[in-house]
Protein backbone atom coordinates (compact mmCIF):
# COMPACT_ATOMS: atom_id res chain seq x y z
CA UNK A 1 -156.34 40.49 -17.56
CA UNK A 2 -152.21 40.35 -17.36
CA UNK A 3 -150.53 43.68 -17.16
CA UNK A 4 -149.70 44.16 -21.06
CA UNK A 5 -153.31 43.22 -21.82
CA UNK A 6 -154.05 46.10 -19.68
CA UNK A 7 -151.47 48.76 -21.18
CA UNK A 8 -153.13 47.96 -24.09
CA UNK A 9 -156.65 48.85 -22.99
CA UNK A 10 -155.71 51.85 -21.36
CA UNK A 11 -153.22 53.45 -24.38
CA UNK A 12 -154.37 54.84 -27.47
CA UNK A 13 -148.79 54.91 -31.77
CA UNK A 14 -148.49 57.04 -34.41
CA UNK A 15 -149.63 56.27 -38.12
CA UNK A 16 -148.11 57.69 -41.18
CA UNK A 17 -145.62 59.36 -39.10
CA UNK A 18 -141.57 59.39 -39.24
CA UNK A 19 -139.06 58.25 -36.45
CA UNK A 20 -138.29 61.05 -34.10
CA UNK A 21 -134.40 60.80 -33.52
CA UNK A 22 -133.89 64.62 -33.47
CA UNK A 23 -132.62 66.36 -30.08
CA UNK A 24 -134.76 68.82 -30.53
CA UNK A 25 -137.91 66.48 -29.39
CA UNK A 26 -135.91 64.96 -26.35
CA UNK A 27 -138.52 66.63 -24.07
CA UNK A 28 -141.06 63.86 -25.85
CA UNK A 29 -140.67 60.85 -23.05
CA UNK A 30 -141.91 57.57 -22.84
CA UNK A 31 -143.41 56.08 -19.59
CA UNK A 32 -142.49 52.90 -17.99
CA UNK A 33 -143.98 50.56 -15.66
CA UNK A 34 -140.29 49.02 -14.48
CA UNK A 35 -139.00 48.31 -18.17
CA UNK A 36 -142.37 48.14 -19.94
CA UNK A 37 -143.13 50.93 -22.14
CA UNK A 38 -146.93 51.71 -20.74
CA UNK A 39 -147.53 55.47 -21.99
CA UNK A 40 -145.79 58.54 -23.69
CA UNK A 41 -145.21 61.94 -22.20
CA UNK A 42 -143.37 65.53 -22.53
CA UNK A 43 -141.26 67.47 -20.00
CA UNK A 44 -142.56 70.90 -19.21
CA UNK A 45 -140.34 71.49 -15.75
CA UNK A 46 -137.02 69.70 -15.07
CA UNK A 47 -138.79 67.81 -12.78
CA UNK A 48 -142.55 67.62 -14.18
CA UNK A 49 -143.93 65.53 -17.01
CA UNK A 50 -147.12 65.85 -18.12
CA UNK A 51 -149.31 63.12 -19.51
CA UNK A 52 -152.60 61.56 -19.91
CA UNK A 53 -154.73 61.02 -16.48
CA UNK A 54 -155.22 57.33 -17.53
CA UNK A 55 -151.22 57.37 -17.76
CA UNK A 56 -151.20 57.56 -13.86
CA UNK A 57 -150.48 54.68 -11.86
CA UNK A 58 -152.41 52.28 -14.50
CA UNK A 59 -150.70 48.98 -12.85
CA UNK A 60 -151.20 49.84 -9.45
CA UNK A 61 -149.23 52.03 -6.88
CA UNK A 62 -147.16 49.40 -5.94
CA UNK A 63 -145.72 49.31 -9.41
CA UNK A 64 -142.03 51.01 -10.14
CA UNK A 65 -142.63 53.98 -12.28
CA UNK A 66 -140.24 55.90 -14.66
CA UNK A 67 -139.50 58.07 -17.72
CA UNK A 68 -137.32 56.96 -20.80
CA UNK A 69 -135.06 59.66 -22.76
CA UNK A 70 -134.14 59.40 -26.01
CA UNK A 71 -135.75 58.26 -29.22
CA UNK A 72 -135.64 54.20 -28.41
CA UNK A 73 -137.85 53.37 -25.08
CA UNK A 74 -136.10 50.17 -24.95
CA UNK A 75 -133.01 51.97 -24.46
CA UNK A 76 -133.90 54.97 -23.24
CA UNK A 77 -130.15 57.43 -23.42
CA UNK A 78 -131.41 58.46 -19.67
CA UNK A 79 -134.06 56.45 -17.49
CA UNK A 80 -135.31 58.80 -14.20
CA UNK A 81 -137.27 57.25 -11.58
CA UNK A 82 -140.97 58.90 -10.87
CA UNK A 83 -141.35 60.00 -7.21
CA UNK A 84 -145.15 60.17 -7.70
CA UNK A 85 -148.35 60.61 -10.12
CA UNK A 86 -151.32 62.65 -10.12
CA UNK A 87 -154.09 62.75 -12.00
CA UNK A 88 -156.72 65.84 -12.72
CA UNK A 89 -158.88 66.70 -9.63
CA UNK A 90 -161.85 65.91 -11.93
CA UNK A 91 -160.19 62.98 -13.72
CA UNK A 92 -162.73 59.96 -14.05
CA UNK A 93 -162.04 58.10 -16.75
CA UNK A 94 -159.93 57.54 -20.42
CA UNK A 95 -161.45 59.41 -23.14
CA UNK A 96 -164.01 61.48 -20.48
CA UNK A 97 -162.99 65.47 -19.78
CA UNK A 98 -160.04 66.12 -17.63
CA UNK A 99 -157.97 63.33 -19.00
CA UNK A 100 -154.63 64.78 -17.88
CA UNK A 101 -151.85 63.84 -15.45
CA UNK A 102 -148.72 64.94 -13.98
CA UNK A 103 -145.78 62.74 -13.54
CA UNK A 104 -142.92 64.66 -10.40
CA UNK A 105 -139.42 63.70 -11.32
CA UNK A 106 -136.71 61.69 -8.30
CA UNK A 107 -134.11 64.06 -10.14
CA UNK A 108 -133.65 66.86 -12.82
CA UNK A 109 -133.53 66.42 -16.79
CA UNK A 110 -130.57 66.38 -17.82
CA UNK A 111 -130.02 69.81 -18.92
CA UNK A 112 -129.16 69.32 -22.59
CA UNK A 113 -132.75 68.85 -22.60
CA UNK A 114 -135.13 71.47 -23.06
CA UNK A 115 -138.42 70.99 -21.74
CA UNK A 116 -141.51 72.35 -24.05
CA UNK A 117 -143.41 75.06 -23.00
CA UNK A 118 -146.95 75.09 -22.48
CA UNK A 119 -149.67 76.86 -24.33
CA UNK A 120 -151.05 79.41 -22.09
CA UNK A 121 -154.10 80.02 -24.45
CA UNK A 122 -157.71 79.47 -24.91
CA UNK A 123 -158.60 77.60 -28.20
CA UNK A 124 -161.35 78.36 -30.23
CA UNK A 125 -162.97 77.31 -33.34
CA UNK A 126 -159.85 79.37 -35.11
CA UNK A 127 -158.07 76.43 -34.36
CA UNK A 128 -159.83 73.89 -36.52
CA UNK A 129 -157.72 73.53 -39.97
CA UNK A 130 -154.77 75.09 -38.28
CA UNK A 131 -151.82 72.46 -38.13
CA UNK A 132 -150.55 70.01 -35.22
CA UNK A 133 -147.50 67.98 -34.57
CA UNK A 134 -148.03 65.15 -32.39
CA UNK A 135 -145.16 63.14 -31.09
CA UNK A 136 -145.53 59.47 -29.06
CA UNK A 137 -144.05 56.54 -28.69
CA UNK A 138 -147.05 53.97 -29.59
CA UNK A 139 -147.37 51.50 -32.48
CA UNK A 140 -146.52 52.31 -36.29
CA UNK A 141 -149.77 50.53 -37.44
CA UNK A 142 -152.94 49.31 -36.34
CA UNK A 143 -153.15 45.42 -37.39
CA UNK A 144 -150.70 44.16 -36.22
CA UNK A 145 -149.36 46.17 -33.34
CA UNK A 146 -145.88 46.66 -34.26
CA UNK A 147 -143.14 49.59 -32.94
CA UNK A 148 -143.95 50.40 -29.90
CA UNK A 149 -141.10 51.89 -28.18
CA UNK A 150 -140.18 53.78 -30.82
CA UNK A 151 -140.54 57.87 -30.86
CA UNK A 152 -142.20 59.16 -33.52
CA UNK A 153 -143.81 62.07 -35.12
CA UNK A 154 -146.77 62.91 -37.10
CA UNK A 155 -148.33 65.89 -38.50
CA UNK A 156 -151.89 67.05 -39.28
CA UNK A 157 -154.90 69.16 -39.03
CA UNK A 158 -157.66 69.81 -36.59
CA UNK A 159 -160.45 68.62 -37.43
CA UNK A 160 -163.11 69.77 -34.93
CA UNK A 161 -163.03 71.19 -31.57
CA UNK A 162 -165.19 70.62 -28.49
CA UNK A 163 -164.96 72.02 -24.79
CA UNK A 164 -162.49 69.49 -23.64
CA UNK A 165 -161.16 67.87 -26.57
CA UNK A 166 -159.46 68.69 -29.91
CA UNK A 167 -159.90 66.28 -32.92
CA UNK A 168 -157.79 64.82 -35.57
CA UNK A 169 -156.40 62.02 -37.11
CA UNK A 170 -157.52 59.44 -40.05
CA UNK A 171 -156.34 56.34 -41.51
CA UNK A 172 -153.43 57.42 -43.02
CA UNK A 173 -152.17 59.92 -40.48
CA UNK A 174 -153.21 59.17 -36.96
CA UNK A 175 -152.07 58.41 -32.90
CA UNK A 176 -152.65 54.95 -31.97
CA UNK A 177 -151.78 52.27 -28.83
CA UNK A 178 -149.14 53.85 -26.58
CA UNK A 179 -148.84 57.32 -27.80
CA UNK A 180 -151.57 58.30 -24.61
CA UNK A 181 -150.13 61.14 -22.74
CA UNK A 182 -147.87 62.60 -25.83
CA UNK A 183 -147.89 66.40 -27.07
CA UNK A 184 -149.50 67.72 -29.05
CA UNK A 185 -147.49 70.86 -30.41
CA UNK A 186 -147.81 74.38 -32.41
CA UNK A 187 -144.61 75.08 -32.94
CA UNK A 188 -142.68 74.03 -29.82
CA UNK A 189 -145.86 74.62 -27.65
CA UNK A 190 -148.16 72.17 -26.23
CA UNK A 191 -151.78 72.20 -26.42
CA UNK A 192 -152.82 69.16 -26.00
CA UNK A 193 -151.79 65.63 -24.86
CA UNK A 194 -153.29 62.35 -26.51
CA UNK A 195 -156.57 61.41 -24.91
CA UNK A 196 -158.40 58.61 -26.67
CA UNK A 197 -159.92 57.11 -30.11
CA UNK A 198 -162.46 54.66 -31.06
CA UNK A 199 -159.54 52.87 -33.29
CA UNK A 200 -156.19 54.27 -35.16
CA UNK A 201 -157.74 55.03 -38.36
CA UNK A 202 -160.63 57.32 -37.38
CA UNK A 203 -160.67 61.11 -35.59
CA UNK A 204 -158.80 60.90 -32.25
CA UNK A 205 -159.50 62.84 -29.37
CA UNK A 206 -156.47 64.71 -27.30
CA UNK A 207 -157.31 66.14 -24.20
CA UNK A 208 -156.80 70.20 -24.20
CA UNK A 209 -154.53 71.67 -21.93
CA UNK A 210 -156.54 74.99 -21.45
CA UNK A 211 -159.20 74.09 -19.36
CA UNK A 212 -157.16 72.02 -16.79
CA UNK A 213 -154.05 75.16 -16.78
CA UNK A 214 -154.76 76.39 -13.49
CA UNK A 215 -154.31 72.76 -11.85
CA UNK A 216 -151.43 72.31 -14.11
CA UNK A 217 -149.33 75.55 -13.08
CA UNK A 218 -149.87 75.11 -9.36
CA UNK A 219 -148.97 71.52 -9.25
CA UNK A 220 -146.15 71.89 -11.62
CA UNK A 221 -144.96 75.06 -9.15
CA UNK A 222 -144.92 73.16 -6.23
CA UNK A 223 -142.53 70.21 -7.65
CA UNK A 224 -140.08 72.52 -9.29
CA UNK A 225 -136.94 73.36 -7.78
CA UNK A 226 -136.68 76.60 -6.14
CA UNK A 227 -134.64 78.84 -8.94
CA UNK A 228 -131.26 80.02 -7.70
CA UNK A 229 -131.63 83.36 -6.77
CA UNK A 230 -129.64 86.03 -8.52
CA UNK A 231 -126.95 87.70 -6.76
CA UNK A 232 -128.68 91.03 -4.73
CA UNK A 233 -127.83 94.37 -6.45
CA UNK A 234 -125.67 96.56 -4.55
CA UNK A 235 -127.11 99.40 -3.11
CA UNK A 236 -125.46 102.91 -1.86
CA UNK A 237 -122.44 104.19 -2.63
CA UNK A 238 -120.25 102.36 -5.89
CA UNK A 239 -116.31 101.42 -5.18
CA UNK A 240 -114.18 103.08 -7.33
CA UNK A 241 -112.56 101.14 -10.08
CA UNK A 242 -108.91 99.28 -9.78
CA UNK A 243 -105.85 101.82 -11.07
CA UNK A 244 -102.98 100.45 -12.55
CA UNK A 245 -99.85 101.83 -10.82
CA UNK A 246 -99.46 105.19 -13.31
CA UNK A 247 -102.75 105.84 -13.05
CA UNK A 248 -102.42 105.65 -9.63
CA UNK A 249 -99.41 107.89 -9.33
CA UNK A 250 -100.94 110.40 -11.84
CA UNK A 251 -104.10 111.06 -9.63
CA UNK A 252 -101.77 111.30 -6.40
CA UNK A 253 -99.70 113.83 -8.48
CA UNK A 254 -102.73 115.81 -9.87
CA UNK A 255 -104.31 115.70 -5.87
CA UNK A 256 -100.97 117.22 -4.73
CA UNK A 257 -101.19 120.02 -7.40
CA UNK A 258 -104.60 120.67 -6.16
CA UNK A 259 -103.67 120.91 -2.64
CA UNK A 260 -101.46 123.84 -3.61
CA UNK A 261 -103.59 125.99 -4.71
């Protein structure tokens, strides 16, 4: 099986969706195996990217890893080197529970981009109706596999919701090959990252962020720069403020008057 063969097998683009060229959805990256486009992502540290856990090394750990920024993979605006991968603890396999990976950053976003936060929630059924914006850089349609590379977004409900998966997606709105590892967003939070689908036109499953959180905020805490700490607050006693020269005179004249008395 030769390497694209592969990325194919392991990523599940967007359908019915519009190009993504807005700013706004920078923090939406693509992954590359040296210039091949292999998986999609999202920032959610300067330095951490979350993705899919079949996103992680899927040529090999002797492969060249990076992310792509900006809304054309093939020329991403900013290309950063990935220092290394991890998958989920409980990871085993695409499409099974756990499917979620980190990606740790060889330098900082640039900071005109924002990461997107993630959810710190537990879904429930609530969710199912509700509204989701998914965002990915895999094919524009099914037969034949065309656009990839290309950022894109698409919006639609949940459909159903299970203990490790939410569901959505049909054959007019949908994810599809290389959108794997993408967010899935309320609002500018994610929930969810692309998981799997039995094709591009049927429900797909994306892999919910809540029940692997705990992995997710220690691992992301460990790779994240220190932050800068704030300069201390002074303590004691408070200098008095600068005097202009009459001021200055006028409270040596008033002290003298004082003295007097």
């Amino acid at each position: 099986m030769n390497a694209l063969t592969l990325v194919t097998a392991l990523t599940v683009g967007i359908i019915g969706g519009v190009d993504s060229t807005a700013a706004t959805d920078d923090a939406a990256v693509c992954i590359l195996a040296d210039t091949l486009p292999i998986c999609s992502g999202v920032l959610v540290g300067v330095r951490t990217v979350l993705t899919a856990g079949h996103c992680v090394n899927p040529l090999g750990s002797l492969a060249t890893y990076a992310i792509g920024i900006g809304p054309d993979c093939s020329h991403p605006r900013v290309r950063i080197a990935i220092a290394q991968m991890q998958a989920h603890p409980q990871y085993t396999a695409m499409g099974k529970p756990f499917d979620l990976g980190l990606a740790q950053l060889s330098a900082d976003a640039p900071s005109s981009v924002t990461p997107f936060e993630v959810a710190r929630l537990t879904l429930d059924q609530s969710a199912v109706g509700q509204p989701i914006r998914h965002l990915g850089y895999g094919t524009s349609q099914e037969f034949p596999m065309s656009g990839w590379g290309t950022r894109r977004t698409v919006s639609h409900p949940v459909l159903r919701l299970d203990d490790d998966f939410l569901w959505s997606g049909d054959a007019t709105h949908n994810t599809c090959t290389g959108d794997s590892g993408g967010p899935v967003l309320v609002g500018d939070q994610v929930i969810a990252v692309v998981s799997d689908g039995p094709d591009c036109h049927s429900a797909s499953a994306d892999q919910r962020l809540d029940v692997g959180l705990t992995w997710l905020e220690a691992t992301r805490t460990s790779w994240e720069p220190a932050p800068t700490p704030s300069p201390a607050a002074k303590t004691g006693c408070t200098s008095a403020p600068e005097l202009g020269p009459v001021a200055l005179a006028l409270v040596l004249l008033r002290r003298r008057g004082q003295s007097r008395r």
